[in-house]
C-alpha atoms as a PDB file:
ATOM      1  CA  UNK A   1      94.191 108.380 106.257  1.00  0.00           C
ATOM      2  CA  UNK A   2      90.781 108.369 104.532  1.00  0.00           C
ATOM      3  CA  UNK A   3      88.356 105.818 104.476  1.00  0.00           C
ATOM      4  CA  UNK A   4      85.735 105.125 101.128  1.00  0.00           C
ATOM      5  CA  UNK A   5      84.227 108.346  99.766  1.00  0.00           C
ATOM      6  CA  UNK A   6      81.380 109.557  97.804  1.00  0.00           C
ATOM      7  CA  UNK A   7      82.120 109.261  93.885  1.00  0.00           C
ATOM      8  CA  UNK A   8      79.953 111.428  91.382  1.00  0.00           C
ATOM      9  CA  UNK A   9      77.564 108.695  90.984  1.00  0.00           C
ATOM     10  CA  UNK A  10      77.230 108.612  94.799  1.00  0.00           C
ATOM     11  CA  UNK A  11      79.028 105.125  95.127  1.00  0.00           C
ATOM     12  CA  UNK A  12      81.471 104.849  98.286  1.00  0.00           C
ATOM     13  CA  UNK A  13      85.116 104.141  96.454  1.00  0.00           C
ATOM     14  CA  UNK A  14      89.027 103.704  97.541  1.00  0.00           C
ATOM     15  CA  UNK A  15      89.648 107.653  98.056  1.00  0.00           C
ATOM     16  CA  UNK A  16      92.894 107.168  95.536  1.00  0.00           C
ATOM     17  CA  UNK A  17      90.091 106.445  92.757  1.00  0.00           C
ATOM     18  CA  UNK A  18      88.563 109.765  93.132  1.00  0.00           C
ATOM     19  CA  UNK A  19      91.428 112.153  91.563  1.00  0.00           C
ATOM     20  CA  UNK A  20      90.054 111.834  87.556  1.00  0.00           C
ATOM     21  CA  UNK A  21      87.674 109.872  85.551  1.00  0.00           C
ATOM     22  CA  UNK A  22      90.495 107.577  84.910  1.00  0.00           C
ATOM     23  CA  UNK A  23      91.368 106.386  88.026  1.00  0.00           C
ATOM     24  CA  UNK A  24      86.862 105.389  88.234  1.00  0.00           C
ATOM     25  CA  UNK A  25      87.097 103.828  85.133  1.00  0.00           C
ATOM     26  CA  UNK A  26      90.199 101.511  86.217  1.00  0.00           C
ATOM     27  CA  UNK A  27      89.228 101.060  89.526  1.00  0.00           C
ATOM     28  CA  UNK A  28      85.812 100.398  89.256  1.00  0.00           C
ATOM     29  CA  UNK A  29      86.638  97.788  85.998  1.00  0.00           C
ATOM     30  CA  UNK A  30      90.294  96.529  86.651  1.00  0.00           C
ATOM     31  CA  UNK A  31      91.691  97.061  89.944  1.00  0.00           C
ATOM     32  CA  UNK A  32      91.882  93.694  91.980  1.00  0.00           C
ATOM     33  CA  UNK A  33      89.913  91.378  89.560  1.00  0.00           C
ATOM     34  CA  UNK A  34      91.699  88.195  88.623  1.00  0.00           C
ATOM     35  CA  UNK A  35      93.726  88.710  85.897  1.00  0.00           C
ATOM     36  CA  UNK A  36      95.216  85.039  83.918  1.00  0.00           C
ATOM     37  CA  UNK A  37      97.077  84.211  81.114  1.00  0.00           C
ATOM     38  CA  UNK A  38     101.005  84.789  80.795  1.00  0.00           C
ATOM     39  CA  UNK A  39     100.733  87.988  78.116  1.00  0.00           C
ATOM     40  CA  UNK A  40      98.163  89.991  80.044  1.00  0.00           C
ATOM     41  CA  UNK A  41     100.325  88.866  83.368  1.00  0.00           C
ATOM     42  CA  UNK A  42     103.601  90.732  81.063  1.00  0.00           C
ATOM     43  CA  UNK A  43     101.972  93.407  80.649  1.00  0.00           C
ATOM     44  CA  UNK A  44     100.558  94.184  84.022  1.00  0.00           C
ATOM     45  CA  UNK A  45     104.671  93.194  84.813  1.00  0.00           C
ATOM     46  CA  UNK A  46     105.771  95.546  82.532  1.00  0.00           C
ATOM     47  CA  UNK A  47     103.617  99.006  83.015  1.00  0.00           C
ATOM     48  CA  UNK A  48     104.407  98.096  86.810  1.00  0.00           C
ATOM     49  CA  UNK A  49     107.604  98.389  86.155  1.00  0.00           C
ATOM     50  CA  UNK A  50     107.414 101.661  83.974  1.00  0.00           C
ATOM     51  CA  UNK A  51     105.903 102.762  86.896  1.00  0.00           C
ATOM     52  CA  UNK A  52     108.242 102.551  88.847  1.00  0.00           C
ATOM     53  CA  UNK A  53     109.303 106.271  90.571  1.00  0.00           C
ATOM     54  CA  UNK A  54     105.801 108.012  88.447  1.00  0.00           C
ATOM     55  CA  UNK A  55     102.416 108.085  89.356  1.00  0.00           C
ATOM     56  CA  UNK A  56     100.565 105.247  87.920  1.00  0.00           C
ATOM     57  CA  UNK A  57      98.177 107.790  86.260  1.00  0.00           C
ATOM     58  CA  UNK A  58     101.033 108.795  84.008  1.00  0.00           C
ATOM     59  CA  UNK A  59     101.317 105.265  83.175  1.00  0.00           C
ATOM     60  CA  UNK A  60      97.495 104.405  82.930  1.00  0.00           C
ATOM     61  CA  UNK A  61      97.121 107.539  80.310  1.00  0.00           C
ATOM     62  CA  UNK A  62      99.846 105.875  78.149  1.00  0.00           C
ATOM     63  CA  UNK A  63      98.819 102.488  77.912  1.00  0.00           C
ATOM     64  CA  UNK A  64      97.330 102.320  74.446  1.00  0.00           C
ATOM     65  CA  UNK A  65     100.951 103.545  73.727  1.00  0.00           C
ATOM     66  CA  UNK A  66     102.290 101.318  75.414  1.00  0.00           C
ATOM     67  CA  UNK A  67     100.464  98.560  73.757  1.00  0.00           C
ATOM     68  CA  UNK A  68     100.745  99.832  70.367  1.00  0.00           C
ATOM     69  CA  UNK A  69     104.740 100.172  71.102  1.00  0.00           C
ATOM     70  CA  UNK A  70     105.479  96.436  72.561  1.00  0.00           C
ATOM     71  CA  UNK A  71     102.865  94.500  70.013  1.00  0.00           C
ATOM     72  CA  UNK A  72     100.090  94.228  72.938  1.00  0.00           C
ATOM     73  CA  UNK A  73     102.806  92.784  74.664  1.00  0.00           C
ATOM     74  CA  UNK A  74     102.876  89.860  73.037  1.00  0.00           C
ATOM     75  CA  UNK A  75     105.845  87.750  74.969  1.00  0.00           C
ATOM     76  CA  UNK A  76     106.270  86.129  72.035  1.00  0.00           C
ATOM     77  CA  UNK A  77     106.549  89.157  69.640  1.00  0.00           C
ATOM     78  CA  UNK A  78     108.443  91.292  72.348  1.00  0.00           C
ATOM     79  CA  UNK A  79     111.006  88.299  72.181  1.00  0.00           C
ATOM     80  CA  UNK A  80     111.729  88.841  68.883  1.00  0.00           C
ATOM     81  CA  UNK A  81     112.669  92.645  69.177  1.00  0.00           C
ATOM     82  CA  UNK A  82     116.168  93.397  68.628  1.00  0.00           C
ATOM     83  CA  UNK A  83     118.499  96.677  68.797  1.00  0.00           C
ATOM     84  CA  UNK A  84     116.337  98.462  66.229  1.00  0.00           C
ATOM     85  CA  UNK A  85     113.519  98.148  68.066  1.00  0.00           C
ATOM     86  CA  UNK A  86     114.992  99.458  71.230  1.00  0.00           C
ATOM     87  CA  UNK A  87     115.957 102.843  69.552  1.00  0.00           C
ATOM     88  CA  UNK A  88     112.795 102.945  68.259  1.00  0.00           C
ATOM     89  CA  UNK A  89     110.666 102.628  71.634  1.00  0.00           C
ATOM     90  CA  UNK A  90     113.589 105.118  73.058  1.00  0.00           C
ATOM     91  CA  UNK A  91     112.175 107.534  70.320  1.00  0.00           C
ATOM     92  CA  UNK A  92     108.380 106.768  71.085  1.00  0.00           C
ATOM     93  CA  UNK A  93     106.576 109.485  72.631  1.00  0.00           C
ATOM     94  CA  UNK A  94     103.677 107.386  73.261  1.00  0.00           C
ATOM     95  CA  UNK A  95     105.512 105.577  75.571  1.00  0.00           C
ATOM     96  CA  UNK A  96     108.016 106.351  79.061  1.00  0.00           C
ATOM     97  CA  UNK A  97     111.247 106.760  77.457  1.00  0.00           C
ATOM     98  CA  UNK A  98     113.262 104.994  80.134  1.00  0.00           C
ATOM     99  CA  UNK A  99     115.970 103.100  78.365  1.00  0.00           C
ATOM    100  CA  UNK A 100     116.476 100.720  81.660  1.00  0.00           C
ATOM    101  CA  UNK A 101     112.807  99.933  81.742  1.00  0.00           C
ATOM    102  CA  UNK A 102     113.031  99.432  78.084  1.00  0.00           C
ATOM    103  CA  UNK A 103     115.656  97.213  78.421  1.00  0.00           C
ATOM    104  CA  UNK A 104     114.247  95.092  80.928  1.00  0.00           C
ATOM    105  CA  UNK A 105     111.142  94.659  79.211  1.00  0.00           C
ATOM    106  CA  UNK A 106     112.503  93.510  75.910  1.00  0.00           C
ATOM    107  CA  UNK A 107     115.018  91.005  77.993  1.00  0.00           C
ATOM    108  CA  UNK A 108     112.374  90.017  80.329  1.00  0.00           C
ATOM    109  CA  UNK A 109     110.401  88.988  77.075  1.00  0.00           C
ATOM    110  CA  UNK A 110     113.161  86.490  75.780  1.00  0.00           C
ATOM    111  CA  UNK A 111     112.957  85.040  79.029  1.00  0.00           C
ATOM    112  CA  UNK A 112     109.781  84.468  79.192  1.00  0.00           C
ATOM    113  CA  UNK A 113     109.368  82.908  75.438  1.00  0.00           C
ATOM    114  CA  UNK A 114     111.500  80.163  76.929  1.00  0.00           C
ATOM    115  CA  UNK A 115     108.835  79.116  79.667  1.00  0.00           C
ATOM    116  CA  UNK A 116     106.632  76.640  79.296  1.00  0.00           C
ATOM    117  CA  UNK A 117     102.916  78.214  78.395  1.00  0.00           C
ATOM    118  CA  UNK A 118     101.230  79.018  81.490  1.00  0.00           C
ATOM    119  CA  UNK A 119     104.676  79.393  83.352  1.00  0.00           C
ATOM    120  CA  UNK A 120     104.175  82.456  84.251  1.00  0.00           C
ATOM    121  CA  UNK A 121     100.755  82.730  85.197  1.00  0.00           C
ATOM    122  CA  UNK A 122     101.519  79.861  87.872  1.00  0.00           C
ATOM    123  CA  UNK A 123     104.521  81.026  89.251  1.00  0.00           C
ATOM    124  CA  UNK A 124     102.724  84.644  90.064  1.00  0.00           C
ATOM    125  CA  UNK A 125      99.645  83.294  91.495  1.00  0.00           C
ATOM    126  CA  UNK A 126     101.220  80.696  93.485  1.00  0.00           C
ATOM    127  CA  UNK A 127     102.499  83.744  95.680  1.00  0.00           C
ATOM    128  CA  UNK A 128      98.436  84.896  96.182  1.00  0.00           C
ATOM    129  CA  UNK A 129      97.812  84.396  99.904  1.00  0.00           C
ATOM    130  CA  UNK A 130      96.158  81.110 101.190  1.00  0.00           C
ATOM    131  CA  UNK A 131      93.805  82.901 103.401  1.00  0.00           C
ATOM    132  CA  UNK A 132      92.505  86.397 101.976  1.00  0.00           C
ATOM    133  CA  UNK A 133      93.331  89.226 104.803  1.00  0.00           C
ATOM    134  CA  UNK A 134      91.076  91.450 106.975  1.00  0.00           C
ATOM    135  CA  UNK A 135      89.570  93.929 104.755  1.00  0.00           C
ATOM    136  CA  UNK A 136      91.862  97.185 105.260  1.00  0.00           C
ATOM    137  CA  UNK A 137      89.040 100.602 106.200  1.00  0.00           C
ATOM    138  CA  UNK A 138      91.519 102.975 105.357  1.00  0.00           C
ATOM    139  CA  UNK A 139      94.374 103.825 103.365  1.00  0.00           C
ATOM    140  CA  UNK A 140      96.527 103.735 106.052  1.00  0.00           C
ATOM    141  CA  UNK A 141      95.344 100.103 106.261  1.00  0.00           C
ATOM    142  CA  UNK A 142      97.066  98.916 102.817  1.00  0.00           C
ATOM    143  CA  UNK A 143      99.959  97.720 102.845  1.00  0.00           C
ATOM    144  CA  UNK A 144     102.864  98.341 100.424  1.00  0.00           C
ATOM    145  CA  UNK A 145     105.159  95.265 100.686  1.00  0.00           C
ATOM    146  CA  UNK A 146     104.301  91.975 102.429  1.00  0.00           C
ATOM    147  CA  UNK A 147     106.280  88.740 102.828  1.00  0.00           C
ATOM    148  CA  UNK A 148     104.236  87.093  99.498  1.00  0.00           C
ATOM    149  CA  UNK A 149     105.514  90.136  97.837  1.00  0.00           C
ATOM    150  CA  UNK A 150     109.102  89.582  99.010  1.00  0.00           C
ATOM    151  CA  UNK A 151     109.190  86.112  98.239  1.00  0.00           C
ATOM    152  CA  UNK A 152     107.144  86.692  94.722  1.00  0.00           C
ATOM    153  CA  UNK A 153     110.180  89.180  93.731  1.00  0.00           C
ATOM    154  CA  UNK A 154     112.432  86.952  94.550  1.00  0.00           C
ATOM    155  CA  UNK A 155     111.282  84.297  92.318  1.00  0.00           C
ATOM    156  CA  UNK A 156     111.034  86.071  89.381  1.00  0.00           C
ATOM    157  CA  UNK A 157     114.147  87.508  90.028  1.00  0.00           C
ATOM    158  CA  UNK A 158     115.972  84.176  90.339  1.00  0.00           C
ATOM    159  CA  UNK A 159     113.843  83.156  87.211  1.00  0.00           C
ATOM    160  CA  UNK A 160     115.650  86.248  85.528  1.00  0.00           C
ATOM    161  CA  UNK A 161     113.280  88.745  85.290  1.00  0.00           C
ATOM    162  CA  UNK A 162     114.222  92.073  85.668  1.00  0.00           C
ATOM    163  CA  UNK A 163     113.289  95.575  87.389  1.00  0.00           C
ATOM    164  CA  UNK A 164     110.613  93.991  90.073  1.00  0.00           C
ATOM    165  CA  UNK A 165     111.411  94.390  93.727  1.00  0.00           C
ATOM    166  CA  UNK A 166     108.756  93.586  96.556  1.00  0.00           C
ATOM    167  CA  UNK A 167     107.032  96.519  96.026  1.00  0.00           C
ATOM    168  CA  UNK A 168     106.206  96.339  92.607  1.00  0.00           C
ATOM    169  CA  UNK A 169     105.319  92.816  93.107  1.00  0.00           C
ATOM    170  CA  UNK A 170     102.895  93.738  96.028  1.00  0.00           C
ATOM    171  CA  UNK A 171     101.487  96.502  93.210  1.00  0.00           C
ATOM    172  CA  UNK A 172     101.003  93.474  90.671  1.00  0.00           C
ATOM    173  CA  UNK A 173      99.562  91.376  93.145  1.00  0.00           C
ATOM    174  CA  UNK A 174      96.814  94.198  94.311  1.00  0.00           C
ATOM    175  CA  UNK A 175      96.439  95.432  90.294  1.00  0.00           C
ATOM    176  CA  UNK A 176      95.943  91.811  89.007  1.00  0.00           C
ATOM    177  CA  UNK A 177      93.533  90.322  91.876  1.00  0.00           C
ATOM    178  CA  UNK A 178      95.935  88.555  94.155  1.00  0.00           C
ATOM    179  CA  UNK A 179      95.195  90.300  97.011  1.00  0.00           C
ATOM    180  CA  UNK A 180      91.650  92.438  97.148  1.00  0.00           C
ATOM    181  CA  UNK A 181      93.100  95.510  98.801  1.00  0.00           C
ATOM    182  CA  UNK A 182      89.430  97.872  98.003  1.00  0.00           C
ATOM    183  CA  UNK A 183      88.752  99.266 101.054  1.00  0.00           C
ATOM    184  CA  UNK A 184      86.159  97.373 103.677  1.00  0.00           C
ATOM    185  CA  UNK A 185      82.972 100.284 102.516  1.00  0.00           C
ATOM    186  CA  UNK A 186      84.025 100.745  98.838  1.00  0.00           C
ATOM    187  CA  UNK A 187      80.976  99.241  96.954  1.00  0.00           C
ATOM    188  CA  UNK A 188      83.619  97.613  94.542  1.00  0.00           C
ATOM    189  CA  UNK A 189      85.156  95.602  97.060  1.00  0.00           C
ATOM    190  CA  UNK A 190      82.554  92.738  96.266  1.00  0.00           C
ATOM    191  CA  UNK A 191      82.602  93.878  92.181  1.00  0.00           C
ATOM    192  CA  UNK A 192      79.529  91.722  91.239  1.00  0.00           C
ATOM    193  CA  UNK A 193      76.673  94.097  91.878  1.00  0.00           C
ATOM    194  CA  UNK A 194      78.596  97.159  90.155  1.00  0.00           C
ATOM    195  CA  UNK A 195      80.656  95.260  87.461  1.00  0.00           C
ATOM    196  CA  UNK A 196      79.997  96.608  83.919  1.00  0.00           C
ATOM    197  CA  UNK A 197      82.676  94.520  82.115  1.00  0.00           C
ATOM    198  CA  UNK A 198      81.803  91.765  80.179  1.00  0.00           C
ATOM    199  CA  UNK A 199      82.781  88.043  82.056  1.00  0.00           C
ATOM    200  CA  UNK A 200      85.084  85.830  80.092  1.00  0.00           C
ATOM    201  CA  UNK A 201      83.159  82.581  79.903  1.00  0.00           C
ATOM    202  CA  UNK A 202      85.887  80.588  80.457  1.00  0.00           C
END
């Protein structure tokens, strides 16, 4: 499998990045940076779990959508949706019209709305890896489930949250900065030099 190649700007990059300008964009602003806070942490859960069986492109090109359909996922807001608002999102062309995923989503939010704030967010990263791996040079390199994966599905299933399995988990973990899976040469691997998105000061 391939190691880092050129992008259009001459910048080595994860060859998966490569395919469209979307995949830059994400990859050079989202992909493996630390993501906190329990309603970004749904969401990542949820379009993870859309994804599920599609390519994550499909989902990525959606996600205002998807935002627009599940109140910026809101846990709180989601929590409140009912049988009305399922139907509706099943009729919602902005969105992927799986009523299982749908389901899941809308149960996963009552759930969550009964957590303590910051639940979430602590029970996910307390799965991160003490010790950060070897940086992985090629594709081949990455895995796609690993035992923090495993045991991170697990908990959230026991917790009763729906539609994750290990590898979606191992997805969230890579997508939301729990493990930095950029390859060893891709100049994002250490973001700082290249990072164009604005730093939350907190």
């Amino acid at each position: 499998m391939s190691g880092p190649l050129a992008g259009p700007d001459g910048l080595p990059r994860c060859p998966w990045a490569l395919s469209t300008a979307d995949y830059i964009t994400y990859h050079d602003t989202e992909w493996g940076r630390p993501v906190h806070g329990d309603d970004a942490l749904y969401e990542r859960l949820c379009l993870e779990a859309f994804q599920s069986g599609l390519s994550w492109l499909t989902i990525l090109r959606r996600r205002e959508g998807f935002r627009k359909a599940f109140s910026d996922f809101s846990v709180a807001a989601v929590a409140r949706f009912d049988e009305a608002d399922a139907e509706r999102l099943l009729a919602d062309e902005g969105i992927i019209r799986n009523r299982a995923k749908i389901e899941a989503t809308l149960a996963n939010a009552k759930v969550l709305a009964g957590w303590e704030p910051g639940e979430l967010e602590t029970l996910i990263w307390s799965h991160a890896p003490e010790e950060p791996g070897a940086a992985p040079r090629t594709l081949a390199e990455v895995p796609a489930v690993t035992p923090e994966s495993t045991a991170l599905a697990k908990a959230l299933k026991k917790a009763g949250i729906r539609f994750v399995g290990p590898t979606t988990a191992y997805a969230l973990m890579q997508a939301c900065g729990l493990v930095n899976d950029h390859l060893a040469d891709c100049a994002l691997r250490d973001p700082a030099p290249h990072d164009p998105a604005p730093r939350d000061p907190a």
